[in-house]
PDB file of N, CA and C in Angstrom:
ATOM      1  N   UNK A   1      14.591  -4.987   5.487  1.00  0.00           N
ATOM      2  CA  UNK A   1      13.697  -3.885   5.190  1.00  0.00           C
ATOM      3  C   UNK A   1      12.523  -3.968   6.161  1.00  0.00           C
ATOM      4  N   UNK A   2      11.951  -3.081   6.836  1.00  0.00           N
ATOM      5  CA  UNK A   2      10.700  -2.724   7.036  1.00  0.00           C
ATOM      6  C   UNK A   2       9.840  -2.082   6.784  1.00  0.00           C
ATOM      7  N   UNK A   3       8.564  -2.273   7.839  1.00  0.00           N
ATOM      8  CA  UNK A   3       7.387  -1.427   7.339  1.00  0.00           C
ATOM      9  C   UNK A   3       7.138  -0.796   8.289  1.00  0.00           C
ATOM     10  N   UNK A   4       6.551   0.738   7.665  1.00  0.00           N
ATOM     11  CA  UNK A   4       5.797   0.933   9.116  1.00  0.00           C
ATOM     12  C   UNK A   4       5.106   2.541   8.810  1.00  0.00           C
ATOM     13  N   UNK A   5       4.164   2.780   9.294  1.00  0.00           N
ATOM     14  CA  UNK A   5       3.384   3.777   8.920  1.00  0.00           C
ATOM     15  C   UNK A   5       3.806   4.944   8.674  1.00  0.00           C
ATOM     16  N   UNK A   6       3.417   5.633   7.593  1.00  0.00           N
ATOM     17  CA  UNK A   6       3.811   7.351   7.665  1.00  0.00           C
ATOM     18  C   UNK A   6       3.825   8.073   8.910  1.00  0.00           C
ATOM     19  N   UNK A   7       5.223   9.005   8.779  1.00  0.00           N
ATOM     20  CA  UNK A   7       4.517   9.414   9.948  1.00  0.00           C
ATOM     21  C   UNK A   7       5.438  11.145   9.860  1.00  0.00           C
ATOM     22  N   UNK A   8       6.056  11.440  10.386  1.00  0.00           N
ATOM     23  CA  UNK A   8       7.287  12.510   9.945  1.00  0.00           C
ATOM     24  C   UNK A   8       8.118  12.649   9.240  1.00  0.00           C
ATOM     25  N   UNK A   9       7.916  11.138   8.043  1.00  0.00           N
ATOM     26  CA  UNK A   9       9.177  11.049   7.383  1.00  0.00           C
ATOM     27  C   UNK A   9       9.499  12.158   6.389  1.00  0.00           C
ATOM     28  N   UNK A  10      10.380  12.276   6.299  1.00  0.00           N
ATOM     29  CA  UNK A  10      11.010  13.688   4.915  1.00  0.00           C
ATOM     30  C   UNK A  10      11.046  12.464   4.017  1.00  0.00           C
ATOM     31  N   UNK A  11      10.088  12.877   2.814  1.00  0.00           N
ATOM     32  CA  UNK A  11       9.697  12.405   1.503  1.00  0.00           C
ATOM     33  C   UNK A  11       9.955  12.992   0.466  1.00  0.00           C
ATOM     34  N   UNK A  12      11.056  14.315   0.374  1.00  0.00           N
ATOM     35  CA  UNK A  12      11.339  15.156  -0.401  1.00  0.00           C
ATOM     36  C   UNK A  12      11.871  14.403  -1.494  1.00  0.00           C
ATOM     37  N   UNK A  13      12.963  13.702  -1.206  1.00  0.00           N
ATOM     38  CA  UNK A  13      14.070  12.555  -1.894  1.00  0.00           C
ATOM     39  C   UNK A  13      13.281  11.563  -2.707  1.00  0.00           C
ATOM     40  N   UNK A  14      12.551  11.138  -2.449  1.00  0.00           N
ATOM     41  CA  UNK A  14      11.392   9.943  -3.111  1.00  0.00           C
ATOM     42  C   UNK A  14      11.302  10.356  -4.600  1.00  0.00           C
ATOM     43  N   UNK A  15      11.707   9.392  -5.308  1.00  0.00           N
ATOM     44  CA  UNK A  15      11.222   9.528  -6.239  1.00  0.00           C
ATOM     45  C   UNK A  15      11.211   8.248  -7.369  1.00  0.00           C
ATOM     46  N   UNK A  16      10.404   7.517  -7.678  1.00  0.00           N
ATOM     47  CA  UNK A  16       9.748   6.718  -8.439  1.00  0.00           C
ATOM     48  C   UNK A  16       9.443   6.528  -9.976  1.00  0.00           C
ATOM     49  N   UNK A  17       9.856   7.897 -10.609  1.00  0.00           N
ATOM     50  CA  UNK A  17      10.215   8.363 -12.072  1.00  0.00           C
ATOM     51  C   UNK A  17       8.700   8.533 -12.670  1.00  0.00           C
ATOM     52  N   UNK A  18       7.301   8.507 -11.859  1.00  0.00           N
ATOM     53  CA  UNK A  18       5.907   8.397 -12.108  1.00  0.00           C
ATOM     54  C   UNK A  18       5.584   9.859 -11.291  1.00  0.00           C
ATOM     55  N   UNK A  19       5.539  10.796 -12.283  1.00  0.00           N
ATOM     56  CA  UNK A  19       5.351  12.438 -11.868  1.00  0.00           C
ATOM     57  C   UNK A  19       4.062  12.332 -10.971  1.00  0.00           C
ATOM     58  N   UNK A  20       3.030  11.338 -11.288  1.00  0.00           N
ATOM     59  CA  UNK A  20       1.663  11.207 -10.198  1.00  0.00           C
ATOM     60  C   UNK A  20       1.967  10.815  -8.777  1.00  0.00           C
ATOM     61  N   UNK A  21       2.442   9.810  -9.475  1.00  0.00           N
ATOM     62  CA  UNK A  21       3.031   9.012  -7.773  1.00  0.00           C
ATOM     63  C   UNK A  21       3.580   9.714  -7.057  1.00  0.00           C
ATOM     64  N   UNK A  22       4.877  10.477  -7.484  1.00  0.00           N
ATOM     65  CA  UNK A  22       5.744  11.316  -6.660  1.00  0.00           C
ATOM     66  C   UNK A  22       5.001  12.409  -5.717  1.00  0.00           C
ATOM     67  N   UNK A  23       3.952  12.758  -6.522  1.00  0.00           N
ATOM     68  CA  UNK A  23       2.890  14.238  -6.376  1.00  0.00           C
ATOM     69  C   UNK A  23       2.317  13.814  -4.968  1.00  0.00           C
ATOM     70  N   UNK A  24       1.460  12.466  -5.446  1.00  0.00           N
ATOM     71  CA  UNK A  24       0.671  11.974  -4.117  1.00  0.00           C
ATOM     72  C   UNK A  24       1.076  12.109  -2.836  1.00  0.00           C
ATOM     73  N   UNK A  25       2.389  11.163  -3.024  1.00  0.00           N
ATOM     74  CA  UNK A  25       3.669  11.101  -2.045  1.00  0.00           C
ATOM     75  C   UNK A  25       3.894  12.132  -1.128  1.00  0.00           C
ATOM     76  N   UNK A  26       4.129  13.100  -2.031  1.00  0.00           N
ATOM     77  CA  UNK A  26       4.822  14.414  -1.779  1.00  0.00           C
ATOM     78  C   UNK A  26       3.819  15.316  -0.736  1.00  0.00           C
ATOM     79  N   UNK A  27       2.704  15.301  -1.439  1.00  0.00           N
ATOM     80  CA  UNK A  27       1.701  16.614  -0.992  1.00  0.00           C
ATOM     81  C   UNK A  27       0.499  16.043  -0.919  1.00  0.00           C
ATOM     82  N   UNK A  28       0.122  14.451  -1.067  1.00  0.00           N
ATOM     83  CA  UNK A  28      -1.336  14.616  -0.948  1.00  0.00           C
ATOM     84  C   UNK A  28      -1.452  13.569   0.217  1.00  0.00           C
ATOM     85  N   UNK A  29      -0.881  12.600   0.457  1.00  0.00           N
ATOM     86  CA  UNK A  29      -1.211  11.448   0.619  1.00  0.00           C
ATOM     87  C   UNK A  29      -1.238  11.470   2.249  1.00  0.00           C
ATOM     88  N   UNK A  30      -1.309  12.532   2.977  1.00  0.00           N
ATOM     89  CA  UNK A  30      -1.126  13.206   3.982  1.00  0.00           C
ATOM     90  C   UNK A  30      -2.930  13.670   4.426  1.00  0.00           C
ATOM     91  N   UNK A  31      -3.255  13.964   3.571  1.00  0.00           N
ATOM     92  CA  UNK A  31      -4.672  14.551   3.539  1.00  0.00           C
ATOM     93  C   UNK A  31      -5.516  13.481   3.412  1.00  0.00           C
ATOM     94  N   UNK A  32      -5.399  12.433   2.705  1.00  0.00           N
ATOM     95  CA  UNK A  32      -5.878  11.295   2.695  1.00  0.00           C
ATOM     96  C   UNK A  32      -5.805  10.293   3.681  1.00  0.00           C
ATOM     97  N   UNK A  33      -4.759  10.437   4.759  1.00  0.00           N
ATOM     98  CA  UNK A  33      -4.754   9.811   6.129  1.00  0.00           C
ATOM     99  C   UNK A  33      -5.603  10.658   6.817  1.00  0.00           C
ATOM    100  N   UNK A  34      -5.776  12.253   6.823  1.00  0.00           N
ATOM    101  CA  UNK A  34      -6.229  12.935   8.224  1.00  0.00           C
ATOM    102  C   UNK A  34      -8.092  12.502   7.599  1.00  0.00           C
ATOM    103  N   UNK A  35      -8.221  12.431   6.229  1.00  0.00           N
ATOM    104  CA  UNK A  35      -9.381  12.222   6.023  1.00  0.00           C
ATOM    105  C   UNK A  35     -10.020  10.739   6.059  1.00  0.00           C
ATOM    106  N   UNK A  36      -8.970   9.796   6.050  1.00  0.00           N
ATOM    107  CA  UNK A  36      -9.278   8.345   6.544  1.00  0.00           C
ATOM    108  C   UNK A  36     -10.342   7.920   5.452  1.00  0.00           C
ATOM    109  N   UNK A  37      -9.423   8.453   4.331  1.00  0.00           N
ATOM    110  CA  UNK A  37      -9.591   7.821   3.013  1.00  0.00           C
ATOM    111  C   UNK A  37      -8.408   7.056   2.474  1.00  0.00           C
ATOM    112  N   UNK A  38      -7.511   6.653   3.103  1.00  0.00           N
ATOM    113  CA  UNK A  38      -6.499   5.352   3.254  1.00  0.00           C
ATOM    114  C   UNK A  38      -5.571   5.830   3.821  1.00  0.00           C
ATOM    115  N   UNK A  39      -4.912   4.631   4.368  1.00  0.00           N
ATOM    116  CA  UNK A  39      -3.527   4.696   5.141  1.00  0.00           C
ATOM    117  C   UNK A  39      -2.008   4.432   4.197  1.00  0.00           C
ATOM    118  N   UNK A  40      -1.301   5.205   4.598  1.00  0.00           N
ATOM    119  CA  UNK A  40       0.474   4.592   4.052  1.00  0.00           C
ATOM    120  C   UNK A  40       0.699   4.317   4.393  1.00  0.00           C
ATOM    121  N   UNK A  41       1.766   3.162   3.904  1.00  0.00           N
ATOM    122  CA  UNK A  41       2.886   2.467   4.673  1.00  0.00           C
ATOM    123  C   UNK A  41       4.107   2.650   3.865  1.00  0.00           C
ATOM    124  N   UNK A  42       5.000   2.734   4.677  1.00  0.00           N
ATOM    125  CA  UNK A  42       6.640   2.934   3.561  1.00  0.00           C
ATOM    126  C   UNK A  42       7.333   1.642   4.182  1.00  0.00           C
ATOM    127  N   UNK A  43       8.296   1.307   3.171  1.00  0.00           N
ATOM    128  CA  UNK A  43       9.267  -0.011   3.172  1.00  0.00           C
ATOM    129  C   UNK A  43      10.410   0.950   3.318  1.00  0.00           C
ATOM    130  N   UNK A  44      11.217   0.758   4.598  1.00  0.00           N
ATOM    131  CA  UNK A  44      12.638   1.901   4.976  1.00  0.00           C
ATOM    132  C   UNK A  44      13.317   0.613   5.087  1.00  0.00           C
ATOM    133  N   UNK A  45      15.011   0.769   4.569  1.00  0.00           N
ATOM    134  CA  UNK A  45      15.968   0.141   4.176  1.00  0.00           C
ATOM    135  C   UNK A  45      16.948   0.515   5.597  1.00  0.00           C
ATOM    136  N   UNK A  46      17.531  -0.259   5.538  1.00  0.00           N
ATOM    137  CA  UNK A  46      18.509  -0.486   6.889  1.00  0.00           C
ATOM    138  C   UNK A  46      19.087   1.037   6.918  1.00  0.00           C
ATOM    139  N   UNK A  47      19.377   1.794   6.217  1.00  0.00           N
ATOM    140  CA  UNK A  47      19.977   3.048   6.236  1.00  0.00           C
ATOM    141  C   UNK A  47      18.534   4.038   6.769  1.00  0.00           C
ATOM    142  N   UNK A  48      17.692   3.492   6.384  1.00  0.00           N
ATOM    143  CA  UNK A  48      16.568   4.698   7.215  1.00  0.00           C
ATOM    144  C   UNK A  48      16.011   5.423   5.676  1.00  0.00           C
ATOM    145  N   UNK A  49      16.621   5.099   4.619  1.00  0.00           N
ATOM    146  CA  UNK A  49      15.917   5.232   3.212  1.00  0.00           C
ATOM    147  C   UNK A  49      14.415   5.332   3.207  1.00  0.00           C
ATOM    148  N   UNK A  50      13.491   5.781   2.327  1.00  0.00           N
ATOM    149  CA  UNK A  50      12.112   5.412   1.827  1.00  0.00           C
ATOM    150  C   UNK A  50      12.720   4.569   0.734  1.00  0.00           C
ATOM    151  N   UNK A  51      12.572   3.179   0.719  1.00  0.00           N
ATOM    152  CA  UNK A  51      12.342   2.717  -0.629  1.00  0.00           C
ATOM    153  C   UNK A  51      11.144   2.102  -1.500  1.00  0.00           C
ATOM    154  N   UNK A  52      10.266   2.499  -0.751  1.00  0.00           N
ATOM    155  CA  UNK A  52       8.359   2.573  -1.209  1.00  0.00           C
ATOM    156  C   UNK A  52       7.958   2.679  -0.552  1.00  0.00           C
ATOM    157  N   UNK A  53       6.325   2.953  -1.060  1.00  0.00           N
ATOM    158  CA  UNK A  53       5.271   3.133  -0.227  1.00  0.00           C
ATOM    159  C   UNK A  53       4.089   2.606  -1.028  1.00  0.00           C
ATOM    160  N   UNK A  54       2.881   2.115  -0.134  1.00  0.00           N
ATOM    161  CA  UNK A  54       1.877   1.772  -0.348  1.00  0.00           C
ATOM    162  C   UNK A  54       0.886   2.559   0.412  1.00  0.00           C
ATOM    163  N   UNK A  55      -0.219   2.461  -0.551  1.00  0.00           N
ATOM    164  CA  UNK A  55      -1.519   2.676   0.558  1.00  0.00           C
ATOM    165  C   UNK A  55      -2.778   1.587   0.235  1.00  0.00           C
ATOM    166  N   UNK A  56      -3.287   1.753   1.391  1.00  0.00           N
ATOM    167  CA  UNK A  56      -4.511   0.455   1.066  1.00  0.00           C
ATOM    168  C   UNK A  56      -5.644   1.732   1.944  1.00  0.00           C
ATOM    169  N   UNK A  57      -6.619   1.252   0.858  1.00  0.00           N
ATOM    170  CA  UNK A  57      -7.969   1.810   1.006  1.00  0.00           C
ATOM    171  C   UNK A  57      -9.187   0.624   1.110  1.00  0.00           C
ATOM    172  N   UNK A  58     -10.058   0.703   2.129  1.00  0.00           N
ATOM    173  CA  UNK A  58     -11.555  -0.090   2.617  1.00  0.00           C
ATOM    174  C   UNK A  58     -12.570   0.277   1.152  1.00  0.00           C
ATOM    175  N   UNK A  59     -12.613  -0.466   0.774  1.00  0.00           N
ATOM    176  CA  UNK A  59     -13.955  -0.559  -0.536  1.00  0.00           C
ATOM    177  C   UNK A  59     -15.079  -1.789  -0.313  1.00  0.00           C
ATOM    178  N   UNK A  60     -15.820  -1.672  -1.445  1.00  0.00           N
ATOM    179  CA  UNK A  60     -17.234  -2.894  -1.007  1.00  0.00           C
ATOM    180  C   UNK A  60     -16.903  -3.207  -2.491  1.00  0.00           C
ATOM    181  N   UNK A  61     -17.002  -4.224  -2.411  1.00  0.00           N
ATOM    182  CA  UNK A  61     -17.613  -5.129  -3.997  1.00  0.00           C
ATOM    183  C   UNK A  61     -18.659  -5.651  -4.045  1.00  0.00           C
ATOM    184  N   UNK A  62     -19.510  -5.070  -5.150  1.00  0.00           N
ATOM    185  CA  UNK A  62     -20.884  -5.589  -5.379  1.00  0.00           C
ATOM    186  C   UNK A  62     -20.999  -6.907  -5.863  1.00  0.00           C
ATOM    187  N   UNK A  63     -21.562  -8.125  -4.997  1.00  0.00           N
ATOM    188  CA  UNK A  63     -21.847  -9.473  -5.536  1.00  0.00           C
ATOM    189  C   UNK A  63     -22.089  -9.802  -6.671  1.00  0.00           C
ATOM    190  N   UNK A  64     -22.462  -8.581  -7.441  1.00  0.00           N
ATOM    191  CA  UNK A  64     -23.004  -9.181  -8.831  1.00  0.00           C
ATOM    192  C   UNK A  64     -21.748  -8.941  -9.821  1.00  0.00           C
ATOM    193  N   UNK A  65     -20.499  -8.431  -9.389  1.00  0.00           N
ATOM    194  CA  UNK A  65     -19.910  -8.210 -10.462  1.00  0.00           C
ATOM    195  C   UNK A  65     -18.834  -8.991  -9.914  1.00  0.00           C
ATOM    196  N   UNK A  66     -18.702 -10.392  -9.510  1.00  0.00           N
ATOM    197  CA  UNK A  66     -18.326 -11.675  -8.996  1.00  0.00           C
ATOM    198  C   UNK A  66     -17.911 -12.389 -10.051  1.00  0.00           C
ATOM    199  N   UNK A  67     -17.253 -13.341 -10.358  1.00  0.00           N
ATOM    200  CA  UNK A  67     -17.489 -14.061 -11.185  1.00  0.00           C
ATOM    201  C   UNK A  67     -18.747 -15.100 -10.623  1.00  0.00           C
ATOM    202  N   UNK A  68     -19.703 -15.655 -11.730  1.00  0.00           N
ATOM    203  CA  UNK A  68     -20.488 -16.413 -11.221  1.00  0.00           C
ATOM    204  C   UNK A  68     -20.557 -17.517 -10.245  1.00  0.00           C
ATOM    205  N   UNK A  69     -19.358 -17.810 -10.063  1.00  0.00           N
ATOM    206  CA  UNK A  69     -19.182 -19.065  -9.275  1.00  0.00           C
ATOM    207  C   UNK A  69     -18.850 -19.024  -7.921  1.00  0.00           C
ATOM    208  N   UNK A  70     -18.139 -17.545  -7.448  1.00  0.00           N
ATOM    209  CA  UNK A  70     -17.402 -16.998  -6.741  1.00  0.00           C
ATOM    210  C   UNK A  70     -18.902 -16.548  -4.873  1.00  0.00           C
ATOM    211  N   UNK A  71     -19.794 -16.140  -5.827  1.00  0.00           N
ATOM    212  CA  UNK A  71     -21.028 -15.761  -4.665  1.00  0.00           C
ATOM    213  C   UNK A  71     -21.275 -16.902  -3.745  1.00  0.00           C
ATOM    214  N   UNK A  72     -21.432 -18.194  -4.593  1.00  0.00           N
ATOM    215  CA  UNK A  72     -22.029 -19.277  -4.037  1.00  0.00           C
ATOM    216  C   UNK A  72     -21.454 -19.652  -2.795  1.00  0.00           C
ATOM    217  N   UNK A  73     -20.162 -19.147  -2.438  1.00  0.00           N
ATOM    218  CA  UNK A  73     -18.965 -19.316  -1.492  1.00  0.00           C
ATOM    219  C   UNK A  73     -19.136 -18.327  -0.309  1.00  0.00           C
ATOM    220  N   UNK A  74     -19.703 -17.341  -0.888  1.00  0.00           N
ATOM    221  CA  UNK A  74     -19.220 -15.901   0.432  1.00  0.00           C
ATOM    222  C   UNK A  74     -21.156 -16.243   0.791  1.00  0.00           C
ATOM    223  N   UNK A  75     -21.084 -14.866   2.155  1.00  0.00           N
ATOM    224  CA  UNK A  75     -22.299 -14.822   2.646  1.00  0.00           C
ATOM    225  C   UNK A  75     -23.153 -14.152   1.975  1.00  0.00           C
ATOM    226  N   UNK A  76     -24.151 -14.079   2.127  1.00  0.00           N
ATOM    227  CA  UNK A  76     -25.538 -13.698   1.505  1.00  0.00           C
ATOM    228  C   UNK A  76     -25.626 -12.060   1.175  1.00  0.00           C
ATOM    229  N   UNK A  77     -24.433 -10.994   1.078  1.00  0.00           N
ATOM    230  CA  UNK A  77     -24.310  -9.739   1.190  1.00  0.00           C
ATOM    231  C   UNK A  77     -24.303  -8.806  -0.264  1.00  0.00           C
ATOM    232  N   UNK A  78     -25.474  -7.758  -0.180  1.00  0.00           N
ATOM    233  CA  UNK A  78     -25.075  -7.300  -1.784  1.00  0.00           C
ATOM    234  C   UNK A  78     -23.670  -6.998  -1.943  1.00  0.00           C
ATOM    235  N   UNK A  79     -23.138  -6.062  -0.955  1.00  0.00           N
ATOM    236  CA  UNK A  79     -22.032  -5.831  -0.999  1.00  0.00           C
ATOM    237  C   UNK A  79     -20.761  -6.273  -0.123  1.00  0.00           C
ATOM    238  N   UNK A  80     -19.718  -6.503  -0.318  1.00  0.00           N
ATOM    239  CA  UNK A  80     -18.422  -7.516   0.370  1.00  0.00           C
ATOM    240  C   UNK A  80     -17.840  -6.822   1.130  1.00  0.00           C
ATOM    241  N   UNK A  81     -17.159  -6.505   1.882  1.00  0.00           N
ATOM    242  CA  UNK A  81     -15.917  -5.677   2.340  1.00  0.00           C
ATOM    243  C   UNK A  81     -14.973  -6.037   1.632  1.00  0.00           C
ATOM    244  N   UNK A  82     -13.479  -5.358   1.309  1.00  0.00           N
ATOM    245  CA  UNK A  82     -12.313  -5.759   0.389  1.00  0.00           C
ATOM    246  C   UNK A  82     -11.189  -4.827   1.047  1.00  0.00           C
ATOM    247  N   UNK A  83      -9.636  -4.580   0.711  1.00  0.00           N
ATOM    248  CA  UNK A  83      -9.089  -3.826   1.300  1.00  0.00           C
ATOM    249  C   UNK A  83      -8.361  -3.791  -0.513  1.00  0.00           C
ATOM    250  N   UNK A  84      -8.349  -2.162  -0.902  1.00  0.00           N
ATOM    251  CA  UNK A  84      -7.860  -2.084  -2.177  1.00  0.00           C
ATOM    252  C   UNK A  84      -6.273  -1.368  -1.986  1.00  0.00           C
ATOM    253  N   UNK A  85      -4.882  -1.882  -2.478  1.00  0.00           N
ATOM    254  CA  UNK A  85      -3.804  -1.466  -2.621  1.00  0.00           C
ATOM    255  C   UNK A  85      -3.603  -0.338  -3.963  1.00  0.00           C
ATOM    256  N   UNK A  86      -4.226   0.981  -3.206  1.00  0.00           N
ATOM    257  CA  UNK A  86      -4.124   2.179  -4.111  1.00  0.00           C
ATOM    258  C   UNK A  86      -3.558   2.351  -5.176  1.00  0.00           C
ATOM    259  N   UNK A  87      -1.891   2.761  -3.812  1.00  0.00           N
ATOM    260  CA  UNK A  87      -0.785   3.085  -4.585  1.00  0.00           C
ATOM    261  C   UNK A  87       0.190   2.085  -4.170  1.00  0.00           C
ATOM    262  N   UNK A  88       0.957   1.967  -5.098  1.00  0.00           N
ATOM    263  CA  UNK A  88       2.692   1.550  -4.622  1.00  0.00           C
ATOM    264  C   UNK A  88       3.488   2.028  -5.423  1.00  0.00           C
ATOM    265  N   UNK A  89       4.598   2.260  -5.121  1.00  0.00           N
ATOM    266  CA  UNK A  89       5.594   2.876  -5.841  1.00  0.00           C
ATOM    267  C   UNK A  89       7.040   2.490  -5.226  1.00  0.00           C
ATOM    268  N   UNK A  90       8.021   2.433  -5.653  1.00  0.00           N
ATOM    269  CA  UNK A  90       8.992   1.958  -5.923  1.00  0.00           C
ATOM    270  C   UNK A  90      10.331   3.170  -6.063  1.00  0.00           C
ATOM    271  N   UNK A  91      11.216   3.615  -5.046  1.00  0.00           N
ATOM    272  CA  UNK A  91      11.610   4.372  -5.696  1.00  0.00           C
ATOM    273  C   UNK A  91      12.786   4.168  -6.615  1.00  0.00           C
ATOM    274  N   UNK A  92      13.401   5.021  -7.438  1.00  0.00           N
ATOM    275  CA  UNK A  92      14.447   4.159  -8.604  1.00  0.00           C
ATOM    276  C   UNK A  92      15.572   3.930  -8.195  1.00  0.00           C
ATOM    277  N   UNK A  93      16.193   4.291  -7.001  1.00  0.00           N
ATOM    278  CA  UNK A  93      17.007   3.724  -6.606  1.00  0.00           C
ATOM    279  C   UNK A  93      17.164   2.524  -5.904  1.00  0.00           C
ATOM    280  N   UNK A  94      15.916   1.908  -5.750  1.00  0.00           N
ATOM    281  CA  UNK A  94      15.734   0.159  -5.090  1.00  0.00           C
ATOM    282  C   UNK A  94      15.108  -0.259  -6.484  1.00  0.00           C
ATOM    283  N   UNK A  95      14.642  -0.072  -7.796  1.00  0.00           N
ATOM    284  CA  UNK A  95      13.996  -0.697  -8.301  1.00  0.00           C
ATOM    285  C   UNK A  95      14.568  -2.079  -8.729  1.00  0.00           C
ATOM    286  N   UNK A  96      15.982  -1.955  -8.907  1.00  0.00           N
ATOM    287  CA  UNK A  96      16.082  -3.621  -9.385  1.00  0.00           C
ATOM    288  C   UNK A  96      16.821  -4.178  -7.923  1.00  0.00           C
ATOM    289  N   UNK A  97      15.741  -3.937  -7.112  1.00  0.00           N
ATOM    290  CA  UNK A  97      16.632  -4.749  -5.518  1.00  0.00           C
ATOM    291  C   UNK A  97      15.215  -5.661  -5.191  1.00  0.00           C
ATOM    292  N   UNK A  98      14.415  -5.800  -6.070  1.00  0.00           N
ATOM    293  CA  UNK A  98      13.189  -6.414  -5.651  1.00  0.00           C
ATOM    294  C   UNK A  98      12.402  -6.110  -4.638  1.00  0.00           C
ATOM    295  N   UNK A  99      12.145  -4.902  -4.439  1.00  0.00           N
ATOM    296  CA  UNK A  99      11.360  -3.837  -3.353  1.00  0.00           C
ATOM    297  C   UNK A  99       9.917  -4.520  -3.756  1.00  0.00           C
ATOM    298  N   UNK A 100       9.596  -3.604  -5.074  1.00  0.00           N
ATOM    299  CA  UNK A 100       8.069  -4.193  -5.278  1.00  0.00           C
ATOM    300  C   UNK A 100       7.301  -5.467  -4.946  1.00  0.00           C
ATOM    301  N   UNK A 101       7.855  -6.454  -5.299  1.00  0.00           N
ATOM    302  CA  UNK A 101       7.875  -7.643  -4.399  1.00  0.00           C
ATOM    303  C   UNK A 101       7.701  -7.698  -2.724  1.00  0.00           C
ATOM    304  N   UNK A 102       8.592  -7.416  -2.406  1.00  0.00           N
ATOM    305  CA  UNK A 102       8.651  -7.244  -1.040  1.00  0.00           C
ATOM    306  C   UNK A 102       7.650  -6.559  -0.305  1.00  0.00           C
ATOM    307  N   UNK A 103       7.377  -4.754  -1.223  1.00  0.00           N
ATOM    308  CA  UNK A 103       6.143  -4.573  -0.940  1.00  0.00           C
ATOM    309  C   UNK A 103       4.800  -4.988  -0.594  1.00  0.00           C
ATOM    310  N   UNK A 104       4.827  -5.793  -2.114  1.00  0.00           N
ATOM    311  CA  UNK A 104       2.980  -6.703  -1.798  1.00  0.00           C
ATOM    312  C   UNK A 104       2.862  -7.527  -0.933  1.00  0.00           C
ATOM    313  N   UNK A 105       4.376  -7.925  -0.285  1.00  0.00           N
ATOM    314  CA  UNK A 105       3.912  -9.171   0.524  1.00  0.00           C
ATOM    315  C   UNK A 105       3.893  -8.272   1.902  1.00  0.00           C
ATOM    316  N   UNK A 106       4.518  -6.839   2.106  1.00  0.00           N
ATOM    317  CA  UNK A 106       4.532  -6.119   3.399  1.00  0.00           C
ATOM    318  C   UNK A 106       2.769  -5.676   3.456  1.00  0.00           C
ATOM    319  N   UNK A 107       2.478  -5.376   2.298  1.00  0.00           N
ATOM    320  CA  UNK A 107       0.853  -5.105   2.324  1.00  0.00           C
ATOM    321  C   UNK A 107       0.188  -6.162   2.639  1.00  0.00           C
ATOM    322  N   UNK A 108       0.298  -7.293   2.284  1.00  0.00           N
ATOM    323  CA  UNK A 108      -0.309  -7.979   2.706  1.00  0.00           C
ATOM    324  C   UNK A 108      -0.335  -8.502   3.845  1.00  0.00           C
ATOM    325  N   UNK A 109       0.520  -8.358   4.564  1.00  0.00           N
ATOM    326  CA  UNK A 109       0.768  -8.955   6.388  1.00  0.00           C
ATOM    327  C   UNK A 109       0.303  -7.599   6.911  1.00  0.00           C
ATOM    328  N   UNK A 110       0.504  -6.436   6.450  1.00  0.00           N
ATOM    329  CA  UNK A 110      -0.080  -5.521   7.342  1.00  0.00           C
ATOM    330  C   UNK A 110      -1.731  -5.793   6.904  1.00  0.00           C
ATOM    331  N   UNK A 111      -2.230  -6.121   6.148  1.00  0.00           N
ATOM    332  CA  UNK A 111      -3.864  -6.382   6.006  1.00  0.00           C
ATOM    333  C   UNK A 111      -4.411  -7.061   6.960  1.00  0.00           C
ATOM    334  N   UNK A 112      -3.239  -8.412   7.233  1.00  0.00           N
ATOM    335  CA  UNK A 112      -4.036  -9.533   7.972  1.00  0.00           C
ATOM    336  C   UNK A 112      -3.261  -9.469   8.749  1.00  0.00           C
ATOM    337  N   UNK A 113      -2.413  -8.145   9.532  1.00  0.00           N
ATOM    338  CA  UNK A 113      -2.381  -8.250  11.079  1.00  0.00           C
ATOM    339  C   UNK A 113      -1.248  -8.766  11.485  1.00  0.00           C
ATOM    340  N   UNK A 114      -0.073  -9.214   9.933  1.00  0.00           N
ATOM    341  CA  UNK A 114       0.649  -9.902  11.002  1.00  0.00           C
ATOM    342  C   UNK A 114       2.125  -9.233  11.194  1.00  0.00           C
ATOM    343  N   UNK A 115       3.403  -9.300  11.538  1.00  0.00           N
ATOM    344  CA  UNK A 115       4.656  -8.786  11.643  1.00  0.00           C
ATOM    345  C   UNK A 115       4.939  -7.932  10.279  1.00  0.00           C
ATOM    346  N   UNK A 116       5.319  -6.699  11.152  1.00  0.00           N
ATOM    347  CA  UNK A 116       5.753  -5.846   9.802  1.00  0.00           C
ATOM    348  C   UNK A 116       7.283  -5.501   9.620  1.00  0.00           C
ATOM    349  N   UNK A 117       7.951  -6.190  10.178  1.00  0.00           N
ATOM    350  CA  UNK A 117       9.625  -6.512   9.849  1.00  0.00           C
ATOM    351  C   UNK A 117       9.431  -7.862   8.897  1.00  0.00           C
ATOM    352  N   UNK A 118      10.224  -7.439   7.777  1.00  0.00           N
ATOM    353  CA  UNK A 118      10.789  -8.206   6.679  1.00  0.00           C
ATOM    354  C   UNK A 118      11.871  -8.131   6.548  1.00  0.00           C
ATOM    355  N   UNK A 119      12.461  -9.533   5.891  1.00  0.00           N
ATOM    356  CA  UNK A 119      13.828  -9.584   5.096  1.00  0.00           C
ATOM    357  C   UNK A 119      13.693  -9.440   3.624  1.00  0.00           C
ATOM    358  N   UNK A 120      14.701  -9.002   3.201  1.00  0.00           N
ATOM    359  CA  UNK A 120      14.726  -8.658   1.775  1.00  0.00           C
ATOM    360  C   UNK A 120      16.233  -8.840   1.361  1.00  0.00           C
TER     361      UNK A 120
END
């Protein structure tokens, strides 16, 4: 399986059995890249399938709502940088192939930069 950014894919077929998710997918999540209010990524299956998608959005976390122990560690900043995993979704025809899984760990190497070909 891989990853790799939205881009022309036909997303008509997608579907995840979550009428929101599908919606986003479908018609919004498009507007939310040109507005660079987060990026997608889809997990495509050796056949060229969508079998998910994620998006990760840039947020701040306020130091004070830390656990107490947690500040003493980071730098001196009211607020943190963070990278928040929006959406994910799963569609139902990979759901028991362990996609979701696979997902968080594709989000997470695309966070920190590293190879976005996976095995699954």
């Amino acid at each position: 399986m891989a990853s790799e950014p939205l881009g022309s894919h036909v997303r008509t077929g997608f579907s995840c059995g979550q009428g929101e998710l599908d919606r986003y997918f479908r018609e919004i999540v498009s507007q939310d890249i040109r507005r660079r209010v987060s990026n997608c990524f889809l997990a495509i299956d050796d056949a060229g399938f969508i079998a998910g998608y994620y998006t990760l959005a840039a947020i701040t976390l306020p130091v004070t709502e830390l656990p107490a122990e947690k500040p003493k560690k980071l730098p001196r900043y009211p607020l943190l940088p963070a990278v928040l995993i929006a959406c994910l979704a799963v569609d139902e025809r990979f759901e028991d192939k362990g996609s979701a899984p696979a997902l968080l760990s594709m989000a997470w190497h695309v966070r920190c930069g590293l190879s976005r070909q996976f095995s699954h």
